[in-house]
Structure formats: C-alpha cells, structure tokens
C-alpha atoms as a PDB file:
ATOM      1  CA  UNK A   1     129.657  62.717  54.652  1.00  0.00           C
ATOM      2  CA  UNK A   2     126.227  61.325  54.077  1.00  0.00           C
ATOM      3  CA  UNK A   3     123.183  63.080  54.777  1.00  0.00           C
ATOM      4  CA  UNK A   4     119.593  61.998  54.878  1.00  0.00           C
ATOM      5  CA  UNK A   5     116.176  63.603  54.799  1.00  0.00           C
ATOM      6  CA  UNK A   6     113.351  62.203  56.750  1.00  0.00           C
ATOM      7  CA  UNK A   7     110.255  63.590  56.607  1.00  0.00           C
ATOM      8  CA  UNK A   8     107.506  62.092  59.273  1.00  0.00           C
ATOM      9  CA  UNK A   9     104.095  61.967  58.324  1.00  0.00           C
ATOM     10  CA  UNK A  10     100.671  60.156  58.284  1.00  0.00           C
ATOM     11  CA  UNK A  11      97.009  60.160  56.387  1.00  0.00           C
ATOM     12  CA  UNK A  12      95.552  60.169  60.254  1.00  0.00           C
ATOM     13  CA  UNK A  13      96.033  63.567  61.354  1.00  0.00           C
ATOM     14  CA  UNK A  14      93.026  64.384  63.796  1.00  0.00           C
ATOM     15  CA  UNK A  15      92.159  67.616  63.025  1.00  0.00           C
ATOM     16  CA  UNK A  16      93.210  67.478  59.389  1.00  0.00           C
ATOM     17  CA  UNK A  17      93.174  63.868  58.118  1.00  0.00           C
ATOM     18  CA  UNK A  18      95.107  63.408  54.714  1.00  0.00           C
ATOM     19  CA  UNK A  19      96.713  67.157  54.541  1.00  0.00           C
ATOM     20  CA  UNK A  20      99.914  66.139  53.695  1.00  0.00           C
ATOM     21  CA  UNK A  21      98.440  64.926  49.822  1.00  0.00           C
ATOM     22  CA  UNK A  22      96.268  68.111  50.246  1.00  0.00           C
ATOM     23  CA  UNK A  23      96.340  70.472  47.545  1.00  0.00           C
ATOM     24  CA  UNK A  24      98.612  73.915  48.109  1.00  0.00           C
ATOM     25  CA  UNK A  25      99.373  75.801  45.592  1.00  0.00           C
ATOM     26  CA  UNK A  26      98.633  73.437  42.859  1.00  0.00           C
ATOM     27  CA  UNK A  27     100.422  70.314  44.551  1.00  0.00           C
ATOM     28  CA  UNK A  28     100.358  67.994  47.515  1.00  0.00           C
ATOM     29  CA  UNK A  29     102.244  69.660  51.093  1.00  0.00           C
ATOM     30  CA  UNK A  30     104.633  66.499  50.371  1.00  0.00           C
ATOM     31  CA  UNK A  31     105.704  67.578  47.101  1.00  0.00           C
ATOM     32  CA  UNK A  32     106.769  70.922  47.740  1.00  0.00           C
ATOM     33  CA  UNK A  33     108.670  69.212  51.100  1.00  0.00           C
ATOM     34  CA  UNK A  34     110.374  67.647  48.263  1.00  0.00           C
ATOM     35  CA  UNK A  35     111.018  69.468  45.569  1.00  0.00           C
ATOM     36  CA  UNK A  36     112.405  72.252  48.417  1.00  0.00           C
ATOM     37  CA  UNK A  37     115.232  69.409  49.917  1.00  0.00           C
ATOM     38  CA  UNK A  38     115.366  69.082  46.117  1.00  0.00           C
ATOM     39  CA  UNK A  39     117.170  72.732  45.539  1.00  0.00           C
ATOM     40  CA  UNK A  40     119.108  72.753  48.877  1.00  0.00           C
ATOM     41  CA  UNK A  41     123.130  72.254  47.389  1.00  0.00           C
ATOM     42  CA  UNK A  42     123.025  69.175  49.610  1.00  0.00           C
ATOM     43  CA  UNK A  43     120.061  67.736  47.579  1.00  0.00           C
ATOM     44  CA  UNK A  44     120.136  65.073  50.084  1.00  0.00           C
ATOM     45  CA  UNK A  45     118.674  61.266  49.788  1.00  0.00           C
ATOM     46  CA  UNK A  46     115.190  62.016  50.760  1.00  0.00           C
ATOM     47  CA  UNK A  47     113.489  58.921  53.443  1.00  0.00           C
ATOM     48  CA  UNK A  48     109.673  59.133  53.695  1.00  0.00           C
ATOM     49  CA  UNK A  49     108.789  57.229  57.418  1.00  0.00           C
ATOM     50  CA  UNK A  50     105.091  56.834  57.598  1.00  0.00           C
ATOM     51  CA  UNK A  51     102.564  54.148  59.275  1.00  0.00           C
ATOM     52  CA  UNK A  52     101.990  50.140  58.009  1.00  0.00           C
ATOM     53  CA  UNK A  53      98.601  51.083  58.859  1.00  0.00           C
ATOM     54  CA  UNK A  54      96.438  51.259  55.483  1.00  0.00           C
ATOM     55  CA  UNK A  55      95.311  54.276  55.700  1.00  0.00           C
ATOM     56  CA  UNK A  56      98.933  55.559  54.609  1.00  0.00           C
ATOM     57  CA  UNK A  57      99.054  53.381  51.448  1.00  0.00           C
ATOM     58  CA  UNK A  58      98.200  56.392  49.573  1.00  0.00           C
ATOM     59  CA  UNK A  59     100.951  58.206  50.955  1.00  0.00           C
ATOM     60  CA  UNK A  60     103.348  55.296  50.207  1.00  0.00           C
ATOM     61  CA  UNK A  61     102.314  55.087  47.162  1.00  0.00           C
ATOM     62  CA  UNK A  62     102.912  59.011  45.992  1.00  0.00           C
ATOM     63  CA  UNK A  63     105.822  58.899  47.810  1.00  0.00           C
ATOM     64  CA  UNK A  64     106.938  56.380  45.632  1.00  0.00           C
ATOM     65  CA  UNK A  65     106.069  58.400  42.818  1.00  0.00           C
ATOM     66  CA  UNK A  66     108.756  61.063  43.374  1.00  0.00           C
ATOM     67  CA  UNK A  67     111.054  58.751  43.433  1.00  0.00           C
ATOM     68  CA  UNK A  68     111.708  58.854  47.273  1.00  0.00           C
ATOM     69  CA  UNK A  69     112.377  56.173  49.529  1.00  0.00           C
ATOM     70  CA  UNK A  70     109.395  54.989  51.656  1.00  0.00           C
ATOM     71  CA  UNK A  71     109.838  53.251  55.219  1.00  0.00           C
ATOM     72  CA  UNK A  72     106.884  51.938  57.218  1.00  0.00           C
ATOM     73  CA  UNK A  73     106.425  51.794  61.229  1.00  0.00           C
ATOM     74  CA  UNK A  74     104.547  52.156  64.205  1.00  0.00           C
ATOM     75  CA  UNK A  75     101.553  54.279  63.429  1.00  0.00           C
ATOM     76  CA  UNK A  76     102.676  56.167  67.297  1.00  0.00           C
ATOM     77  CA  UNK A  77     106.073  55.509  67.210  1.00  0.00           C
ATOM     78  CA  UNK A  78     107.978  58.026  65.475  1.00  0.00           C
ATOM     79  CA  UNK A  79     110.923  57.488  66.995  1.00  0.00           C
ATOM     80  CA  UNK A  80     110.078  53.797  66.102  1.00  0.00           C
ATOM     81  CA  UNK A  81     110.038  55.105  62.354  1.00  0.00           C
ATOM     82  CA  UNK A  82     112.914  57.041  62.087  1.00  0.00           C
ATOM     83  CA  UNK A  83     115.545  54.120  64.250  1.00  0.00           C
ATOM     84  CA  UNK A  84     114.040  51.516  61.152  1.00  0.00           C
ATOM     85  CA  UNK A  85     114.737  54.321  58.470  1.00  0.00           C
ATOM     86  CA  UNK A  86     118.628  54.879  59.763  1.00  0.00           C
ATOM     87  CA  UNK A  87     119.463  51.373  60.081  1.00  0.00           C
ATOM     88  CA  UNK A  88     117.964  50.492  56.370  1.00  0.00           C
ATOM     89  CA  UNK A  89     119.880  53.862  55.115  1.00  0.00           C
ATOM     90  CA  UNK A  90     122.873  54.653  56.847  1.00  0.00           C
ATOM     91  CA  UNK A  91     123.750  58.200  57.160  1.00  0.00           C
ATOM     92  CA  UNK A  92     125.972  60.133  59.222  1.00  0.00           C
ATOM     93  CA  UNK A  93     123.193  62.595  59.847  1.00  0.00           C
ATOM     94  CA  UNK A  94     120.152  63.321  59.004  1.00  0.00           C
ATOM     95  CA  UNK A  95     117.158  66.308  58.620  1.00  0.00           C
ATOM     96  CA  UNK A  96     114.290  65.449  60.534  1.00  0.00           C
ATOM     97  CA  UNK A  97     111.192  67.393  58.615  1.00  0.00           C
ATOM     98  CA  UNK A  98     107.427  67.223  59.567  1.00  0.00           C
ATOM     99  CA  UNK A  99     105.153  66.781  56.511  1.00  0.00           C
ATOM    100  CA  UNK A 100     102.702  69.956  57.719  1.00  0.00           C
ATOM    101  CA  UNK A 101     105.682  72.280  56.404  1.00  0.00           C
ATOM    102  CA  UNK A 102     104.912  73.276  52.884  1.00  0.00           C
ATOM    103  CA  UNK A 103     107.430  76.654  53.133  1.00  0.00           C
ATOM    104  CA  UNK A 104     110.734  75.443  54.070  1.00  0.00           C
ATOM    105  CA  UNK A 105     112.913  77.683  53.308  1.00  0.00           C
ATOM    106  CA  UNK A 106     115.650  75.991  51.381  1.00  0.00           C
ATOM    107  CA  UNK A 107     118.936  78.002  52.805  1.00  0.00           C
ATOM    108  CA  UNK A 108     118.030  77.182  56.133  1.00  0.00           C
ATOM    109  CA  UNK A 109     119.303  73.243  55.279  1.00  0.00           C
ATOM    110  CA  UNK A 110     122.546  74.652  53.760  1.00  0.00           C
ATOM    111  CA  UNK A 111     123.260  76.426  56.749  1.00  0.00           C
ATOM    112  CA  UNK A 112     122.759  73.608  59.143  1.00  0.00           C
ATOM    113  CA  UNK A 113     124.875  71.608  57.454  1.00  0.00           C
ATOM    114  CA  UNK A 114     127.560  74.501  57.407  1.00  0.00           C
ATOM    115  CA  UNK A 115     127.262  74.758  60.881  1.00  0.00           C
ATOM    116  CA  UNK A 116     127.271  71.088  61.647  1.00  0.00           C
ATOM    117  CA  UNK A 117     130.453  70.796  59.883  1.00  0.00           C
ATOM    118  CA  UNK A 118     132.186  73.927  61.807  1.00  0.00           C
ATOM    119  CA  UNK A 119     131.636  71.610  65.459  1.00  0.00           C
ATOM    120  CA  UNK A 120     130.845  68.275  67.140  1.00  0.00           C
ATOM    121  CA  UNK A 121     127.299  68.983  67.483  1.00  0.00           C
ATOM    122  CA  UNK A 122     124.841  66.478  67.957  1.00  0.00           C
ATOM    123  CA  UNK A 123     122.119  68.940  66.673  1.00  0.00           C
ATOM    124  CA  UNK A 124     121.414  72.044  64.763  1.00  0.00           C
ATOM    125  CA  UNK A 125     117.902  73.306  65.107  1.00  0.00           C
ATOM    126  CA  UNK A 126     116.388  76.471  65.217  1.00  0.00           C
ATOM    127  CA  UNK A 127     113.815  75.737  67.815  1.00  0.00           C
ATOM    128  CA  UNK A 128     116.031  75.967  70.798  1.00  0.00           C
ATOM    129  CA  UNK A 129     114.957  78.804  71.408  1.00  0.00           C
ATOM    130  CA  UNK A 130     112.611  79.133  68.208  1.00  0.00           C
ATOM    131  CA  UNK A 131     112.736  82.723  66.708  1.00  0.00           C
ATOM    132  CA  UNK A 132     111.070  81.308  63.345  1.00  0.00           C
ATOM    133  CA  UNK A 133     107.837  80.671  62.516  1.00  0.00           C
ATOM    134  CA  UNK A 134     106.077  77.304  63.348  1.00  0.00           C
ATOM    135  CA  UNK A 135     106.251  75.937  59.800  1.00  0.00           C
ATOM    136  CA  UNK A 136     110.040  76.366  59.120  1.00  0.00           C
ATOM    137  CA  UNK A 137     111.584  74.449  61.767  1.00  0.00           C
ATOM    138  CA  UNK A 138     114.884  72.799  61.623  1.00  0.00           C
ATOM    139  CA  UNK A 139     116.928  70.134  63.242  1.00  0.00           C
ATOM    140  CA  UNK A 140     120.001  68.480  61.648  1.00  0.00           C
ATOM    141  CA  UNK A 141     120.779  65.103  64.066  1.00  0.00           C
ATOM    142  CA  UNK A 142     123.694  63.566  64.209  1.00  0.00           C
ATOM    143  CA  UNK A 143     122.989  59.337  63.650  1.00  0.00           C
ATOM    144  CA  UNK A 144     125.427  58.188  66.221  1.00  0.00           C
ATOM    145  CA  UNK A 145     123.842  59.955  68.876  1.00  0.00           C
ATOM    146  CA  UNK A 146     119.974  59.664  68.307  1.00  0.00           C
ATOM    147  CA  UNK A 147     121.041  55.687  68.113  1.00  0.00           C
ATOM    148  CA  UNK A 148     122.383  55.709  71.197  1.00  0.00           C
ATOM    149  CA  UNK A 149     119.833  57.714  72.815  1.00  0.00           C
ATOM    150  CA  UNK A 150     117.033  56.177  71.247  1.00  0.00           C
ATOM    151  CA  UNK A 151     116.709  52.960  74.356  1.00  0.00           C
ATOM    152  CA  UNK A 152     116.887  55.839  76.445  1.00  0.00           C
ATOM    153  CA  UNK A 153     113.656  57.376  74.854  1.00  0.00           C
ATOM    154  CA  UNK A 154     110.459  55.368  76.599  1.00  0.00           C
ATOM    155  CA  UNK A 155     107.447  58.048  77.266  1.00  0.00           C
ATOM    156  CA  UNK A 156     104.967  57.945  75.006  1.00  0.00           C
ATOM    157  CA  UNK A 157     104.624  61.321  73.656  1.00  0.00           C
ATOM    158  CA  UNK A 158     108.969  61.564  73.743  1.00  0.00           C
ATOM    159  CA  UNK A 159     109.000  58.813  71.121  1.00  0.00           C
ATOM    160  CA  UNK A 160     106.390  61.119  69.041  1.00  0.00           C
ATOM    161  CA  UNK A 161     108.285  64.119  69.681  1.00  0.00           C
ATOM    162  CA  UNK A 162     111.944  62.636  70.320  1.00  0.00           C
ATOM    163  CA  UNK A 163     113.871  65.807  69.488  1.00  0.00           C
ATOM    164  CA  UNK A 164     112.338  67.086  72.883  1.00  0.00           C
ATOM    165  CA  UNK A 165     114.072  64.445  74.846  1.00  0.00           C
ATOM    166  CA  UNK A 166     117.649  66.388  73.307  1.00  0.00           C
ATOM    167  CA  UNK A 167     116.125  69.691  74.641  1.00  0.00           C
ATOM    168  CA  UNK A 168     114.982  68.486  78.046  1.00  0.00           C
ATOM    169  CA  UNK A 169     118.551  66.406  78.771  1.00  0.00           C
ATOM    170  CA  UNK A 170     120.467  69.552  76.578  1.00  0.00           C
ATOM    171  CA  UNK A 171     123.328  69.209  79.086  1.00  0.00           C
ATOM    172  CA  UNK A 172     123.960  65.885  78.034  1.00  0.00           C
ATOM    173  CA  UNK A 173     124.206  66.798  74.238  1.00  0.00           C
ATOM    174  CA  UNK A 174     125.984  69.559  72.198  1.00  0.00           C
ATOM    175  CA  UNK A 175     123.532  71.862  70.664  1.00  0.00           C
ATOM    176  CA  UNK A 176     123.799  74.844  68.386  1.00  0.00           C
ATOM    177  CA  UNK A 177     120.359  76.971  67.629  1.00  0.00           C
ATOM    178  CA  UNK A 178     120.578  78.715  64.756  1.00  0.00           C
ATOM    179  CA  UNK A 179     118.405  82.561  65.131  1.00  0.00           C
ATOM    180  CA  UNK A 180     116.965  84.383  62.938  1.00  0.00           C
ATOM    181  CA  UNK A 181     118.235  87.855  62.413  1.00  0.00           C
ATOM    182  CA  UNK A 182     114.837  89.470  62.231  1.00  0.00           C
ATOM    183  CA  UNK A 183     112.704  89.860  64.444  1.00  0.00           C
ATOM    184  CA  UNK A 184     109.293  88.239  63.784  1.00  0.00           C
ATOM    185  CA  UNK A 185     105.651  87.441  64.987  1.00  0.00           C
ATOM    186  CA  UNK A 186     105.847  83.796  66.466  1.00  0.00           C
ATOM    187  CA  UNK A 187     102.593  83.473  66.633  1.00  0.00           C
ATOM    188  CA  UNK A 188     102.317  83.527  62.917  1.00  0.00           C
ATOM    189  CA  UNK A 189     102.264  79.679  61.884  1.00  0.00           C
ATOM    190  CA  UNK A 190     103.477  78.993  58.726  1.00  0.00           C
ATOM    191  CA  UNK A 191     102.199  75.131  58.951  1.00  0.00           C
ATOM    192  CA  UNK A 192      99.398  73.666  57.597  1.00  0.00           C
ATOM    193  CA  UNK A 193      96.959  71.884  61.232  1.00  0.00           C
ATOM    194  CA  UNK A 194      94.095  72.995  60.012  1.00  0.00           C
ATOM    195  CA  UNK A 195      92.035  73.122  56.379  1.00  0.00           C
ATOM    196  CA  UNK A 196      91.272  77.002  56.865  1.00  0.00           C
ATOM    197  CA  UNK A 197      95.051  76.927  56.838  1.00  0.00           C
ATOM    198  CA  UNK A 198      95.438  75.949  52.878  1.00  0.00           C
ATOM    199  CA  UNK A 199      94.128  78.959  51.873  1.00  0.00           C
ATOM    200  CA  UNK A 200      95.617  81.222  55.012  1.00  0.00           C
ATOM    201  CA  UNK A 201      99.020  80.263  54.030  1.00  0.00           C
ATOM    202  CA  UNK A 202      98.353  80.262  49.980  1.00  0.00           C
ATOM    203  CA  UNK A 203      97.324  84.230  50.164  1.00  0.00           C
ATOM    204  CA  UNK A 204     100.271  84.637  52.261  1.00  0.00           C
ATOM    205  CA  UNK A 205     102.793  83.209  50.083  1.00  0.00           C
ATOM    206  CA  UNK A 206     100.878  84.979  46.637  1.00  0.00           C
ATOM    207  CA  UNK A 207     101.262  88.009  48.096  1.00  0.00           C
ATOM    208  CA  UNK A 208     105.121  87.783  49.673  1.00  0.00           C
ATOM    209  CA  UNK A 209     106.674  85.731  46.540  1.00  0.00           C
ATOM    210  CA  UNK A 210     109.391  83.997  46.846  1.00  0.00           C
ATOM    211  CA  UNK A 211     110.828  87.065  48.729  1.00  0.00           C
ATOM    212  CA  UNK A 212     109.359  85.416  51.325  1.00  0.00           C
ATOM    213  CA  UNK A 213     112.695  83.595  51.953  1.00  0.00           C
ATOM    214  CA  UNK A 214     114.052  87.534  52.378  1.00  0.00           C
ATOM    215  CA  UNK A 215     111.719  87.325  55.098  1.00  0.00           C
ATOM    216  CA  UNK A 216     113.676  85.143  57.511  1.00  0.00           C
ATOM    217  CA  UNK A 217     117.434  85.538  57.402  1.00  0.00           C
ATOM    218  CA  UNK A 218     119.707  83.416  59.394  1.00  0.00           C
ATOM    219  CA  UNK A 219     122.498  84.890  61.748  1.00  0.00           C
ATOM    220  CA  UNK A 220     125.889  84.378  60.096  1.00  0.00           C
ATOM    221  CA  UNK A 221     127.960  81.772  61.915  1.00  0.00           C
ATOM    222  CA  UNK A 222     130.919  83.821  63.415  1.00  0.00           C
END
C-alpha cells in the first residue's frame, strides 16, 4: 500500500502572512511538519501543495530543500491542489496536514493507518467529533474516493476546506473518528494563526517536553 503526505499551505495567510517558514523552536513550522511524518513507522512520501502565485516561491524553494516534493495550484483551490498532487503521485491514500501544525503528534499517523487497514473506510480523522486540540488534527483519505468526489465538490469555501464536504454528506462515506482517551480543554489551540502564538505554544511545549505526546492518548481500536 502506498501512502502519501500532503501538507497544504501558503506565504498569504491574512492574519499571519509567512508563518509556516516562521521560526518555532529554532526551525520553520514546515520543518518540524516534516521531520514529525519523518519518525512516524510509515515515514511516508511527503507532497508539499502550495500556490503558483510568487509569493510562495520561498516556500517552494525550502520545501525543496528537505528534499520533499513540491506541487503548485490554485492560490484558493485547495482541493484544486491536492486532485494535481494525487494524479502526479499516485497513492492509495493519503494524510492531509495543514502547515499551522507544528505539534503533530507522531503516533497519531501510525494509528490511522492501523485503523485504515482494519476496514473499508474512506477516512480516519479525529475531528469527527474532535476531542483533540486544534493543532493535532488528523484525516487519513482514501484516493479513490476523494477522486471521485472531488466534481462533486463546487462551493467555494468546500474546495478550501474539502474534508467538510465528507462530514456534511457522512452518510454517503464510511468514516471512523479516532478519540482521545483523555479528556481535554478544546479550547486550547495547539496551532500557530496568530504571531503571539509562536511564543504561546513554545512555553507550552518547554515546559510539557516531549511528554507532551503522554498528553493525548488515542483510544485503542477494539
């Protein structure tokens, strides 16, 4: 089975332009995005899908630099983005990751795929209901299906948020949600929208560690 990584991102960001090259914790938000798929056992082919627009040359550019695959779109068409990205890399599913998530937590993607590979689900996610912080969301999408829902997909602001279209039509699909175990704050963000957020999120992590992951565990698949 092939699985892809595609993290969605862009230097335009209106209330924070360029965060995801913004400095946290010594590095860019993109390279810790990376170097956490990195870890994961799947250490999956990693697809960056940003804008043609200049303004993310930079971003191409780094994301060149570690050694990820780069694939330019629509500057408002995720979906756009991501339908160019599968049929260039074929995959027989694929994380979708938003570039404002510098603390992924790495077991989370091994447990999707787990999970993926107990059914015939068309997505895993864990914001369906969400019980984890904004920051450390997860979906795990099935190619076949976002392809052949994708024509189906015409609003506006559904192509920039396309997993929504699965959640609003979720009789139509098969959909697992993983929960978290604990029970937490969700109004505690864990994702960078704002620049008073670099150094929110930077205490937070100095002072959890990486038990921080300890923080957030998964229900165990029955």
């Amino acid at each position: 089975m092939i699985i892809k990584a595609i993290i969605q991102c862009r230097m335009s960001s209106r209330r924070f332009p360029g965060k995801v090259l913004a400095p946290f914790l010594g590095k860019p938000i993109l390279a810790h995005i990376v170097d956490c798929l990195k870890r994961t056992q799947i250490n999956p082919s990693i697809i960056l899908a940003t804008s043609n627009q200049k303004t993310d040359d930079p971003l191409a550019i780094y994301g060149k630099s570690l050694g990820i695959d780069v694939v330019r779109g629509p500057l408002d068409d995720v979906l756009g983005r991501f339908a160019m990205a599968l049929k260039k890399h074929k995959c027989d599913a694929f994380f979708r990751i938003c570039g404002d998530s510098p603390l992924l937590l790495t077991p989370l993607f091994d447990q999707a795929l787990s999970i993926y590979n107990h059914g015939a689900y068309d997505l895993v996610t864990n914001v369906f209901p969400r019980t984890f912080p904004v920051g450390m969301s997860m979906e795990l999408i099935k190619t076949k299906s976002f392809l052949e829902t994708e024509k189906k997909i015409v609003k506006k602001k559904d192509r920039e948020h396309f997993t929504r279209y699965f959640y609003q039509n979720s009789k139509n699909f098969e959909i697992y949600n993983m929960k978290c175990a604990k029970s937490i704050n969700l109004n505690y963000k864990l994702a960078i929208d704002e620049t008073k957020d670099l150094k929110r999120l930077e205490s937070w992590f100095l002072n959890k560690g990486d038990q921080y992951v300890n923080l957030f565990p998964t229900k165990v698949l029955k």
